[in-house]
PDB file of N, CA and C in Angstrom:
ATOM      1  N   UNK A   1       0.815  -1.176   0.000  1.00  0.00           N
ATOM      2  CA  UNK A   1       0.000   0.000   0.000  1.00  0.00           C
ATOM      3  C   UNK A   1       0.866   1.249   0.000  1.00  0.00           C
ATOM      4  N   UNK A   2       0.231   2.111  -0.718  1.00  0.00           N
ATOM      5  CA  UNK A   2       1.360   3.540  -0.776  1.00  0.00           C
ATOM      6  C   UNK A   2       0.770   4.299   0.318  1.00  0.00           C
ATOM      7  N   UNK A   3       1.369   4.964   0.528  1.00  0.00           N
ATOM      8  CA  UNK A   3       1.268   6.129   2.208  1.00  0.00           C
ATOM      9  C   UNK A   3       0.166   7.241   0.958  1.00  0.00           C
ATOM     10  N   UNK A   4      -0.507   7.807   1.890  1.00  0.00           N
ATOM     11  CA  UNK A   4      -0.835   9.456   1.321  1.00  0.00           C
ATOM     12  C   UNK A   4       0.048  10.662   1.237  1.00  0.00           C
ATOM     13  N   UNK A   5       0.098  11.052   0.292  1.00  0.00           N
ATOM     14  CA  UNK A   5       0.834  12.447  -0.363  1.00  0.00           C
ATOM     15  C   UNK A   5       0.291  13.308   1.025  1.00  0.00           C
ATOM     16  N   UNK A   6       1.602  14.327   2.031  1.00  0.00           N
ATOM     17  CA  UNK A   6       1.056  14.990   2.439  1.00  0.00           C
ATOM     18  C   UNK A   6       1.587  16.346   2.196  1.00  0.00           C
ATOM     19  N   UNK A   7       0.622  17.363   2.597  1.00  0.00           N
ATOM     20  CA  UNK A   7       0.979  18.786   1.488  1.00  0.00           C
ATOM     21  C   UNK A   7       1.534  19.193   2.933  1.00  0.00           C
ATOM     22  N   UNK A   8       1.983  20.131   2.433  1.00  0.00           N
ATOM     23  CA  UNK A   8       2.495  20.978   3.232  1.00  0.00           C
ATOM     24  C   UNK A   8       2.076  22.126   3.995  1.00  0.00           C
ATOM     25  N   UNK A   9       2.437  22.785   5.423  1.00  0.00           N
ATOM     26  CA  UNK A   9       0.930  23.386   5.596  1.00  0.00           C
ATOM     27  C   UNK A   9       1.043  24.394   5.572  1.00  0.00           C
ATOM     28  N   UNK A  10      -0.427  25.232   5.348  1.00  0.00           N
ATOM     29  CA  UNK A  10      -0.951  26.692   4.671  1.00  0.00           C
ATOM     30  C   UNK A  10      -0.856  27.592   5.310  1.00  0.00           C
ATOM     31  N   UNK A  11       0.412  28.530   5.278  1.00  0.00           N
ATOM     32  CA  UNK A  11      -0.304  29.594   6.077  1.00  0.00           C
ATOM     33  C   UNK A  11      -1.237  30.428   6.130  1.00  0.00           C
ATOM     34  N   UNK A  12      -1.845  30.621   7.340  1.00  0.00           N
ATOM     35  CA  UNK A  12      -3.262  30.708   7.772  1.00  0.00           C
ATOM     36  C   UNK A  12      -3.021  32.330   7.994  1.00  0.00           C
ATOM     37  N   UNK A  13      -3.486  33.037   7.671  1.00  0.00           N
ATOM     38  CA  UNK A  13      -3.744  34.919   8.203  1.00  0.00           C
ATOM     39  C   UNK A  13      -5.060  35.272   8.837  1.00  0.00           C
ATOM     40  N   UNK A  14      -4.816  35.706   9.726  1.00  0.00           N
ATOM     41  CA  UNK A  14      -5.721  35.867  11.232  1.00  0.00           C
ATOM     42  C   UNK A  14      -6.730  37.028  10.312  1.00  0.00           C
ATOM     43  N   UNK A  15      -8.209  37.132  10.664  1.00  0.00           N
ATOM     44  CA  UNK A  15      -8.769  37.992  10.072  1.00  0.00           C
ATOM     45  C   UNK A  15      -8.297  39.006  10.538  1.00  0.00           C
ATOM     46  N   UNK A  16      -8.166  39.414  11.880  1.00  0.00           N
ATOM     47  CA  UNK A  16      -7.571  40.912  12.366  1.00  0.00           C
ATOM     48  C   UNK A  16      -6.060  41.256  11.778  1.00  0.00           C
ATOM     49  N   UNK A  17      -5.901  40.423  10.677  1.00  0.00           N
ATOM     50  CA  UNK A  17      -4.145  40.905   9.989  1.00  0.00           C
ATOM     51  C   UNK A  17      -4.656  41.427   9.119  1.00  0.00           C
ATOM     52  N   UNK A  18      -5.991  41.689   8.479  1.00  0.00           N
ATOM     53  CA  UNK A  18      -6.082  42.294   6.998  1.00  0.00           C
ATOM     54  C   UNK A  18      -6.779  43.303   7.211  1.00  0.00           C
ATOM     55  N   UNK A  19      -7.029  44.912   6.790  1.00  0.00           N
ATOM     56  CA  UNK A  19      -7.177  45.934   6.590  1.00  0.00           C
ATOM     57  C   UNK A  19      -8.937  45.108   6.430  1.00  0.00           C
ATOM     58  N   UNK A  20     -10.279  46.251   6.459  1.00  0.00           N
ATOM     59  CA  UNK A  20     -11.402  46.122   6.256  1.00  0.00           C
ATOM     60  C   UNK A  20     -11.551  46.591   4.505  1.00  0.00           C
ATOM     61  N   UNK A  21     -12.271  45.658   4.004  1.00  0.00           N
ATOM     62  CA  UNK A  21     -12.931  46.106   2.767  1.00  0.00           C
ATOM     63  C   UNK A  21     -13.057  47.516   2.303  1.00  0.00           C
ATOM     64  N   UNK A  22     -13.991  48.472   3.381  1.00  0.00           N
ATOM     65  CA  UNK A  22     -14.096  49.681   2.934  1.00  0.00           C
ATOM     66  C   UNK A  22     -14.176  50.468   4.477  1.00  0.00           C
ATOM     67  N   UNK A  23     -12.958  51.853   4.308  1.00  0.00           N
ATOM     68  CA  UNK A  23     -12.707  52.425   5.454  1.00  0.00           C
ATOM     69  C   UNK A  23     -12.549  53.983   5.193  1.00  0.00           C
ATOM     70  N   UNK A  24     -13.520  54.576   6.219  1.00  0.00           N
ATOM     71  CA  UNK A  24     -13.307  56.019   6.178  1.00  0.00           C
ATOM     72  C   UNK A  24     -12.763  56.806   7.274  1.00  0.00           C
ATOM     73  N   UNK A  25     -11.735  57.675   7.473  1.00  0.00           N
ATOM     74  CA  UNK A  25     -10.905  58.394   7.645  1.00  0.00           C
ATOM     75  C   UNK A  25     -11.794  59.551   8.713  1.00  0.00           C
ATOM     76  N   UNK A  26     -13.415  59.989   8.054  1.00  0.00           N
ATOM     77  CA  UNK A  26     -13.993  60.836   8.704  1.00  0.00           C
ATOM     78  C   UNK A  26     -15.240  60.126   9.753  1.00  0.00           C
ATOM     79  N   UNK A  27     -15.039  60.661  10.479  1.00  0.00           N
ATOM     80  CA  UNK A  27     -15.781  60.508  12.556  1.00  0.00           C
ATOM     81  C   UNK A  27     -17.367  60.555  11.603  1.00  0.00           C
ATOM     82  N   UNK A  28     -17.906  60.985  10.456  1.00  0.00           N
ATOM     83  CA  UNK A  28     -18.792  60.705  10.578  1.00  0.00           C
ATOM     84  C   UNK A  28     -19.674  59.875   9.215  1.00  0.00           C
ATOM     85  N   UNK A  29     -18.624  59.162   9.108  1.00  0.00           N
ATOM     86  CA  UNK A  29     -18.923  58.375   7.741  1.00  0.00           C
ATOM     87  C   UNK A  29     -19.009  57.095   8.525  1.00  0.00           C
ATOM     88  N   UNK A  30     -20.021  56.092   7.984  1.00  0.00           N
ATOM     89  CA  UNK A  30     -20.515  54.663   8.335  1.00  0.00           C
ATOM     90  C   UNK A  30     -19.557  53.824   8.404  1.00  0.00           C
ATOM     91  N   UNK A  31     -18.315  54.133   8.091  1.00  0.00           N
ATOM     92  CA  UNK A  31     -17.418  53.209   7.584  1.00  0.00           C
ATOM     93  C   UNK A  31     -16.128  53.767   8.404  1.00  0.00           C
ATOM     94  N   UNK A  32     -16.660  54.316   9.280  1.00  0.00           N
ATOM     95  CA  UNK A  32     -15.458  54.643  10.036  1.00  0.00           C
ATOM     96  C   UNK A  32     -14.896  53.510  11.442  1.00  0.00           C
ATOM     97  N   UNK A  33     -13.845  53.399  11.305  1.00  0.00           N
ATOM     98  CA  UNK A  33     -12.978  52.513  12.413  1.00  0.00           C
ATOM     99  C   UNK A  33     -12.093  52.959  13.454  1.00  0.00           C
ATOM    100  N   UNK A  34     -12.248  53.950  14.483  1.00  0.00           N
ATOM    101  CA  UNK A  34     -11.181  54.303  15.007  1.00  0.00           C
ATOM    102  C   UNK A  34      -9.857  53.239  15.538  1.00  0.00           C
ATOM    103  N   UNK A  35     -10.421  52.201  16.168  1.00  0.00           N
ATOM    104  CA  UNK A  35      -9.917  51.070  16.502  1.00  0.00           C
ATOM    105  C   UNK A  35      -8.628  50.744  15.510  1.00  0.00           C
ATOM    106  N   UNK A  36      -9.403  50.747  13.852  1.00  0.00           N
ATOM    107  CA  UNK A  36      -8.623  50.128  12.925  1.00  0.00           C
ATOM    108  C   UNK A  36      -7.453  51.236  12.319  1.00  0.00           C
ATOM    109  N   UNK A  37      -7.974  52.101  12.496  1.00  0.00           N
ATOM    110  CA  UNK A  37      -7.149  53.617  11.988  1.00  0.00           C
ATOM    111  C   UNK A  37      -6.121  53.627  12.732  1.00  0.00           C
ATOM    112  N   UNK A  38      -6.107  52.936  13.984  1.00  0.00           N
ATOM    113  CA  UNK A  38      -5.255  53.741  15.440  1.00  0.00           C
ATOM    114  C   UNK A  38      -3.703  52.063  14.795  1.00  0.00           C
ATOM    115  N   UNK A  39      -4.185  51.690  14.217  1.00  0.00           N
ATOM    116  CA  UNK A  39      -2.793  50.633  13.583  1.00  0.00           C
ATOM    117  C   UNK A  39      -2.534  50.902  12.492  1.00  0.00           C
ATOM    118  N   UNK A  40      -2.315  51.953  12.107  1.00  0.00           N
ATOM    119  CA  UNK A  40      -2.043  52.817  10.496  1.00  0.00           C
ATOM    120  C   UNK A  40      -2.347  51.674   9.430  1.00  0.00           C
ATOM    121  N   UNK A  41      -2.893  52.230   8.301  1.00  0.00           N
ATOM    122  CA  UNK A  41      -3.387  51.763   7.279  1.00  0.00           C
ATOM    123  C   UNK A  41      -2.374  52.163   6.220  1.00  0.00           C
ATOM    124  N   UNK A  42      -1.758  50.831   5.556  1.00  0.00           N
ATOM    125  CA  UNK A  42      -0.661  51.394   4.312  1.00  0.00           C
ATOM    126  C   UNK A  42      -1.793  51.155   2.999  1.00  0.00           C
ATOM    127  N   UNK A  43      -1.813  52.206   2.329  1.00  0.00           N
ATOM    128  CA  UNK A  43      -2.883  52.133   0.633  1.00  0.00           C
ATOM    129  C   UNK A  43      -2.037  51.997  -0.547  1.00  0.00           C
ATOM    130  N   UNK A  44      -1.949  51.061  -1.531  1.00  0.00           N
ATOM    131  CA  UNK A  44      -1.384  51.432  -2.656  1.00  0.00           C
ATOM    132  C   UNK A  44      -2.529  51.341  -4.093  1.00  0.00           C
ATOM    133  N   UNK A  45      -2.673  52.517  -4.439  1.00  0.00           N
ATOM    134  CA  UNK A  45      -2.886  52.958  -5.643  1.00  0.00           C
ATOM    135  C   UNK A  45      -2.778  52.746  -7.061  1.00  0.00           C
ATOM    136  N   UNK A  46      -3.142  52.321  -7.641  1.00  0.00           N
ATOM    137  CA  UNK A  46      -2.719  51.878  -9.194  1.00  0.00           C
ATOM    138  C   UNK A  46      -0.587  51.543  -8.778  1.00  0.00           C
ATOM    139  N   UNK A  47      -0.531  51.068  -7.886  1.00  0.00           N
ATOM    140  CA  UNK A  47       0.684  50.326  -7.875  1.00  0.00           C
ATOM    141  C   UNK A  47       1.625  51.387  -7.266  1.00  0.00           C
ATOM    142  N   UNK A  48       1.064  52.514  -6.876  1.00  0.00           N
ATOM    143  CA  UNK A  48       1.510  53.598  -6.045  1.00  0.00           C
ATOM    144  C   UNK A  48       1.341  53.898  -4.501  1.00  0.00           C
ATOM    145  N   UNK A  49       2.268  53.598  -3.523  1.00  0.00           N
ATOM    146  CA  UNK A  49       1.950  53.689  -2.218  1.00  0.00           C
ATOM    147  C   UNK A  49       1.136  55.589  -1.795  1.00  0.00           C
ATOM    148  N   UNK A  50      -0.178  55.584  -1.631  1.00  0.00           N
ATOM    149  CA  UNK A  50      -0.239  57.237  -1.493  1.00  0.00           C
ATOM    150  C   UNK A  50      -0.906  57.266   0.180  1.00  0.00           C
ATOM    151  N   UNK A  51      -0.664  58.353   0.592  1.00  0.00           N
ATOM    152  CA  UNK A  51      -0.663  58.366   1.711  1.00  0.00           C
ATOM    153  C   UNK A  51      -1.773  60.007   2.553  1.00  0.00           C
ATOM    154  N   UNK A  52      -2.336  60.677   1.364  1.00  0.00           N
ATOM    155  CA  UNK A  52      -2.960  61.225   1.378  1.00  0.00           C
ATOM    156  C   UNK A  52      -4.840  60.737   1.017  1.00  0.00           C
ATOM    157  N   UNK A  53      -5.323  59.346   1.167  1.00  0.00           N
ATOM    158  CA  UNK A  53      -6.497  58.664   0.994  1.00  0.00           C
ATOM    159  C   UNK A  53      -7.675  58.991   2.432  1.00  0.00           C
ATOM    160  N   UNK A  54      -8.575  59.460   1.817  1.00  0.00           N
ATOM    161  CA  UNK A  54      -9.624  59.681   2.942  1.00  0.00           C
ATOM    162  C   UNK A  54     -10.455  58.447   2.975  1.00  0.00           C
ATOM    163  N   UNK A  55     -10.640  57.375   2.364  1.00  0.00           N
ATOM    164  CA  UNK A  55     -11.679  56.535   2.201  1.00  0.00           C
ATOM    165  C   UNK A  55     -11.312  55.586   0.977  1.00  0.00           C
ATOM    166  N   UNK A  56     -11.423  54.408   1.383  1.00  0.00           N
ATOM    167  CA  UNK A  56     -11.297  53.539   0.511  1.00  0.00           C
ATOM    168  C   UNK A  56     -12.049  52.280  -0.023  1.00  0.00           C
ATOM    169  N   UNK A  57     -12.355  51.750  -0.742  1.00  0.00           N
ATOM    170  CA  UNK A  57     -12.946  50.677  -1.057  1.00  0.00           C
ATOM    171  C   UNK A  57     -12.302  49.588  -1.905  1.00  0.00           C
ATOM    172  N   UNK A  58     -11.953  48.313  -1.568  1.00  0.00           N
ATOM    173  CA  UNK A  58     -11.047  47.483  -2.210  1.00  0.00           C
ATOM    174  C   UNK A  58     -11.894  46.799  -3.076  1.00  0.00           C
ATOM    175  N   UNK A  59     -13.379  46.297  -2.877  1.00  0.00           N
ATOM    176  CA  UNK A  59     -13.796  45.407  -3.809  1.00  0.00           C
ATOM    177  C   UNK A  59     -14.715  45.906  -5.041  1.00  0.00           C
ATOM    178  N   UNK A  60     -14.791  47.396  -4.602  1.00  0.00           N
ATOM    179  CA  UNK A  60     -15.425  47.881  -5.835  1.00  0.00           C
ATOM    180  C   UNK A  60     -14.147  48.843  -6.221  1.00  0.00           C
ATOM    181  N   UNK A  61     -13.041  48.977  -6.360  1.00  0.00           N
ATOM    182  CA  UNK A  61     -11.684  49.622  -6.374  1.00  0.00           C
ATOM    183  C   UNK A  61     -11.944  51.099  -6.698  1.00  0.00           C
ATOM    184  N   UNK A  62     -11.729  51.599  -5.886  1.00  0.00           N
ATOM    185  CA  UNK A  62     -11.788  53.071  -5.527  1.00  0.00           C
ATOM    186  C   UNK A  62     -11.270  53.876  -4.468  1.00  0.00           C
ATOM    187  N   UNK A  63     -10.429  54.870  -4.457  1.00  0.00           N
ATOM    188  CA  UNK A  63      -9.933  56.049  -3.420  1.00  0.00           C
ATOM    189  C   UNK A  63     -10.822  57.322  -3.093  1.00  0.00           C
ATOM    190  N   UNK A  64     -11.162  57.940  -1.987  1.00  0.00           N
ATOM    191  CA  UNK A  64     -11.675  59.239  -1.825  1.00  0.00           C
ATOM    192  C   UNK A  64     -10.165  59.845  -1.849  1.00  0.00           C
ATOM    193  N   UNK A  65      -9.447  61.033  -2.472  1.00  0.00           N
ATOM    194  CA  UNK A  65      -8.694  62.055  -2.431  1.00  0.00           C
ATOM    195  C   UNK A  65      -9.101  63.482  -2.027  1.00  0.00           C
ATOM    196  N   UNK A  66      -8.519  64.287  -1.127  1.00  0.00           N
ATOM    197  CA  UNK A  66      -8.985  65.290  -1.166  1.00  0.00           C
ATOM    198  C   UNK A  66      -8.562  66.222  -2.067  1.00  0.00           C
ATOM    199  N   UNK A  67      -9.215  67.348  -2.593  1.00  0.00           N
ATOM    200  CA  UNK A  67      -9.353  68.054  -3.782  1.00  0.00           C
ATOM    201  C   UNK A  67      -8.410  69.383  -3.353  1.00  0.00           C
ATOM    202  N   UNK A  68      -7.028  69.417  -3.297  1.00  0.00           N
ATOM    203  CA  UNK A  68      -6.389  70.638  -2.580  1.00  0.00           C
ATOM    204  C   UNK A  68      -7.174  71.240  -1.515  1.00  0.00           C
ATOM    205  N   UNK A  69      -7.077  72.565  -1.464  1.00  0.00           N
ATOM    206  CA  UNK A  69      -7.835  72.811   0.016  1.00  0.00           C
ATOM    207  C   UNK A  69      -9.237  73.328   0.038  1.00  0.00           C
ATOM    208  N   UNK A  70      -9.640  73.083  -1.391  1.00  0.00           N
ATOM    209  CA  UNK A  70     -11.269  73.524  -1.380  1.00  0.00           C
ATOM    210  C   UNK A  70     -12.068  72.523  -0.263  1.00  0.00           C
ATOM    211  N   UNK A  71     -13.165  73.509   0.155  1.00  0.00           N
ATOM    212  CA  UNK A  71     -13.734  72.820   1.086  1.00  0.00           C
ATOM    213  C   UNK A  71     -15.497  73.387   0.751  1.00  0.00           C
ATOM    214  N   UNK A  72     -16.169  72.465   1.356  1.00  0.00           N
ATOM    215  CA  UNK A  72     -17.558  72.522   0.754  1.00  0.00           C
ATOM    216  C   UNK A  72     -18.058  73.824   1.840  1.00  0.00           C
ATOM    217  N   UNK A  73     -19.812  74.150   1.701  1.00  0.00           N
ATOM    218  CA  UNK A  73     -20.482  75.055   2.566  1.00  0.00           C
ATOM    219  C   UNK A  73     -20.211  74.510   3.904  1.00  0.00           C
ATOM    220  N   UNK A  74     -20.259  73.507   4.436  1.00  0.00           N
ATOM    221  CA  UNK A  74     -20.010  73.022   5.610  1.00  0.00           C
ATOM    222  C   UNK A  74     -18.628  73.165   6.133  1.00  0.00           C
ATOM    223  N   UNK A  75     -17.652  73.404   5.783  1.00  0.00           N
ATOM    224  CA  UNK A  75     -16.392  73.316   6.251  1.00  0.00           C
ATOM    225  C   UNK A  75     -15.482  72.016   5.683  1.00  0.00           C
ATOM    226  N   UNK A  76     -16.351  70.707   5.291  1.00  0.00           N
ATOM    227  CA  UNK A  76     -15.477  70.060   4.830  1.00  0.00           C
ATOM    228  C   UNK A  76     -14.840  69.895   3.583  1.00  0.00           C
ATOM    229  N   UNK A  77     -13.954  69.218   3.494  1.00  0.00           N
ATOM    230  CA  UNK A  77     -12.910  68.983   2.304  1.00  0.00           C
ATOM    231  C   UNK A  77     -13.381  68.054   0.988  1.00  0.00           C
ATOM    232  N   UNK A  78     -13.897  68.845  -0.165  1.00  0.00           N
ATOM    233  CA  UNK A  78     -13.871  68.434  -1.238  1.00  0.00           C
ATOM    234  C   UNK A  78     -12.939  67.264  -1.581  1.00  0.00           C
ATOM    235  N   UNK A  79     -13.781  65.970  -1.998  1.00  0.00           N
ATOM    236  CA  UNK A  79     -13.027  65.108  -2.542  1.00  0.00           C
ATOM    237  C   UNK A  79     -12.951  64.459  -3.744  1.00  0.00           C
ATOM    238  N   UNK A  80     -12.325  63.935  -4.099  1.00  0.00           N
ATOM    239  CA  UNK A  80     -12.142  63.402  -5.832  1.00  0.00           C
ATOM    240  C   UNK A  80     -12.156  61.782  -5.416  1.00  0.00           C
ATOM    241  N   UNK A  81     -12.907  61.105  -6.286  1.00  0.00           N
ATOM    242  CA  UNK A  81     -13.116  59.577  -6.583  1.00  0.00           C
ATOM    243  C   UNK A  81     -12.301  58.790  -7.299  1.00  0.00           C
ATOM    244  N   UNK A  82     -11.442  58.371  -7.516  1.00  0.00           N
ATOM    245  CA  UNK A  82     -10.632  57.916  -8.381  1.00  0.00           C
ATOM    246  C   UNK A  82     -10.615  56.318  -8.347  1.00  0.00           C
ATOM    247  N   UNK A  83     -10.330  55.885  -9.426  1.00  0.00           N
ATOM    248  CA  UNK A  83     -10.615  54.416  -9.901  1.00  0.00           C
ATOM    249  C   UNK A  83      -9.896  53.718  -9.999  1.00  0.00           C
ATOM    250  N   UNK A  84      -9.251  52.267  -9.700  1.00  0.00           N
ATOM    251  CA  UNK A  84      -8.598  51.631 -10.116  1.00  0.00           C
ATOM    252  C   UNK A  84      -8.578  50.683  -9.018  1.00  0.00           C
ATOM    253  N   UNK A  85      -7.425  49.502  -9.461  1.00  0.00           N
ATOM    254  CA  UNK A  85      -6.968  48.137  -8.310  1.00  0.00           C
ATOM    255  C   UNK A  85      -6.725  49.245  -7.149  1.00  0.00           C
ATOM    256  N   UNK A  86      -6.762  48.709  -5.817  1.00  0.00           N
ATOM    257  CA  UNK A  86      -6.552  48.904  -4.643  1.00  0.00           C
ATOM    258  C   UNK A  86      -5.957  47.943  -3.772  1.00  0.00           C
ATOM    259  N   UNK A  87      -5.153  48.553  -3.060  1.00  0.00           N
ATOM    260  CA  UNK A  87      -4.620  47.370  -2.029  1.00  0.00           C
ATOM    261  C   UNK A  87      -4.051  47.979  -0.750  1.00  0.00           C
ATOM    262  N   UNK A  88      -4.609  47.245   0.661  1.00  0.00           N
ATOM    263  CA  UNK A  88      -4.355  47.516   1.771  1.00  0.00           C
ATOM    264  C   UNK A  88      -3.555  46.973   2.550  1.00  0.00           C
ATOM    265  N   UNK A  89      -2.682  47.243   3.888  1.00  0.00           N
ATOM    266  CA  UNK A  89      -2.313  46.167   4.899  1.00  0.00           C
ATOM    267  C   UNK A  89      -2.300  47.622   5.911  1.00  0.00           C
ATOM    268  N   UNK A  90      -1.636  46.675   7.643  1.00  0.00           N
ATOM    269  CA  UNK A  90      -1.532  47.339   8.412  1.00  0.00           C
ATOM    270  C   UNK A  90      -0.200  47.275   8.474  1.00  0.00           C
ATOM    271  N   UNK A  91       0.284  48.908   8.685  1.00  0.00           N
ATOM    272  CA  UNK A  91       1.886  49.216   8.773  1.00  0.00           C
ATOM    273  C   UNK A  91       2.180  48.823  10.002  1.00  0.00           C
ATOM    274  N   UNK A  92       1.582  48.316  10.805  1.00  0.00           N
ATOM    275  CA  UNK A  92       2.034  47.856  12.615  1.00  0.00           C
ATOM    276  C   UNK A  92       2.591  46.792  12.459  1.00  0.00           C
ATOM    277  N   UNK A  93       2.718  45.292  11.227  1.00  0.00           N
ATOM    278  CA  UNK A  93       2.726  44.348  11.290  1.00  0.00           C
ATOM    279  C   UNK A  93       3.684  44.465  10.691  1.00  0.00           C
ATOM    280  N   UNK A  94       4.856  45.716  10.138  1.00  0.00           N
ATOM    281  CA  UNK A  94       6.061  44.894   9.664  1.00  0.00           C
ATOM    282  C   UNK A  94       6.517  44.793   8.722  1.00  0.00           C
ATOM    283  N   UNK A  95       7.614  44.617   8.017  1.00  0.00           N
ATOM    284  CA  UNK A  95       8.102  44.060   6.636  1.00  0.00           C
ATOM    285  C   UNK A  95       6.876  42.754   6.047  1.00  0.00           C
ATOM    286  N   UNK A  96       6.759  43.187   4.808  1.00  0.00           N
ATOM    287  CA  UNK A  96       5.992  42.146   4.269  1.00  0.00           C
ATOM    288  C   UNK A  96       4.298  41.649   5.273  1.00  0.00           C
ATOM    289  N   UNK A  97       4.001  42.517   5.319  1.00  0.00           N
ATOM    290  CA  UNK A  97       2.235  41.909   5.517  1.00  0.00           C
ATOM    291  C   UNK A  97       1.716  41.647   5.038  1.00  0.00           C
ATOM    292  N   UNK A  98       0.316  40.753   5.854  1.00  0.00           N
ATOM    293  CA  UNK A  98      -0.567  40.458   4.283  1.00  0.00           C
ATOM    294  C   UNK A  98      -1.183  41.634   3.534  1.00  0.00           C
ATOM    295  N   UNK A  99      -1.656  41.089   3.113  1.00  0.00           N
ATOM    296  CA  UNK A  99      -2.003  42.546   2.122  1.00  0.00           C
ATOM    297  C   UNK A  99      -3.524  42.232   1.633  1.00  0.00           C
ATOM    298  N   UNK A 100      -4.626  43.085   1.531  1.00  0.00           N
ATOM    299  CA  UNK A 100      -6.269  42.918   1.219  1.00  0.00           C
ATOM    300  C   UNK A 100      -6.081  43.249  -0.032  1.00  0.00           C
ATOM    301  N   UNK A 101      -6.457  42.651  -1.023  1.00  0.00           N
ATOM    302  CA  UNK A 101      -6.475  43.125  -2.350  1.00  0.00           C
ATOM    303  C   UNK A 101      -7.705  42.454  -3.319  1.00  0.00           C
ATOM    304  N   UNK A 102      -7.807  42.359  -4.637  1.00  0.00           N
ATOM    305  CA  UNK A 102      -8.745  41.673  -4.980  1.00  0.00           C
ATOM    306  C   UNK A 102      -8.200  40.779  -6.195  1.00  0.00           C
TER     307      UNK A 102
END
């Protein structure tokens, strides 16, 4: 009888190692995380690390940017939508993290 082939094993990434799907920056957007914010969030951009992102969404791929310093009737900061792949991790974890992407 032959033995079973055994694989080798998978590393496993803890859900609290990966950045949330979609995260906002402002105290009064639905999608806000202070918790998750307070372990810095690294964003890269069409393959560009940017570090100026108010809001993000990985599975429908999209950045909120703010629009220089125009700001709306309310006081807040005009933002621009921009499109493309997205990809997240948390900068607390180090050289090489996992990374949320799609």
């Amino acid at each position: 009888m032959t033995e079973p082939e055994t694989t080798p094993p998978v590393e496993t990434v803890a859900a609290g190692d990966v950045p949330p799907d979609h995260l906002a920056i402002n105290p009064r957007s639905p999608h806000f995380d202070a918790e998750k914010l307070r372990r810095g969030i690294g964003i890269r951009f069409k393959g560009v690390v940017r570090n100026n992102v108010e809001e993000y969404c990985i599975s429908e791929g999209w950045v909120r940017v703010q629009a220089g310093r125009t700001t709306d009737r309310k006081g807040n900061p005009l933002t621009l939508k921009l499109t493309g792949p997205v990809e997240a991790w948390y900068e607390d974890l180090g050289e090489n993290p996992p990374v949320a992407k799609i």
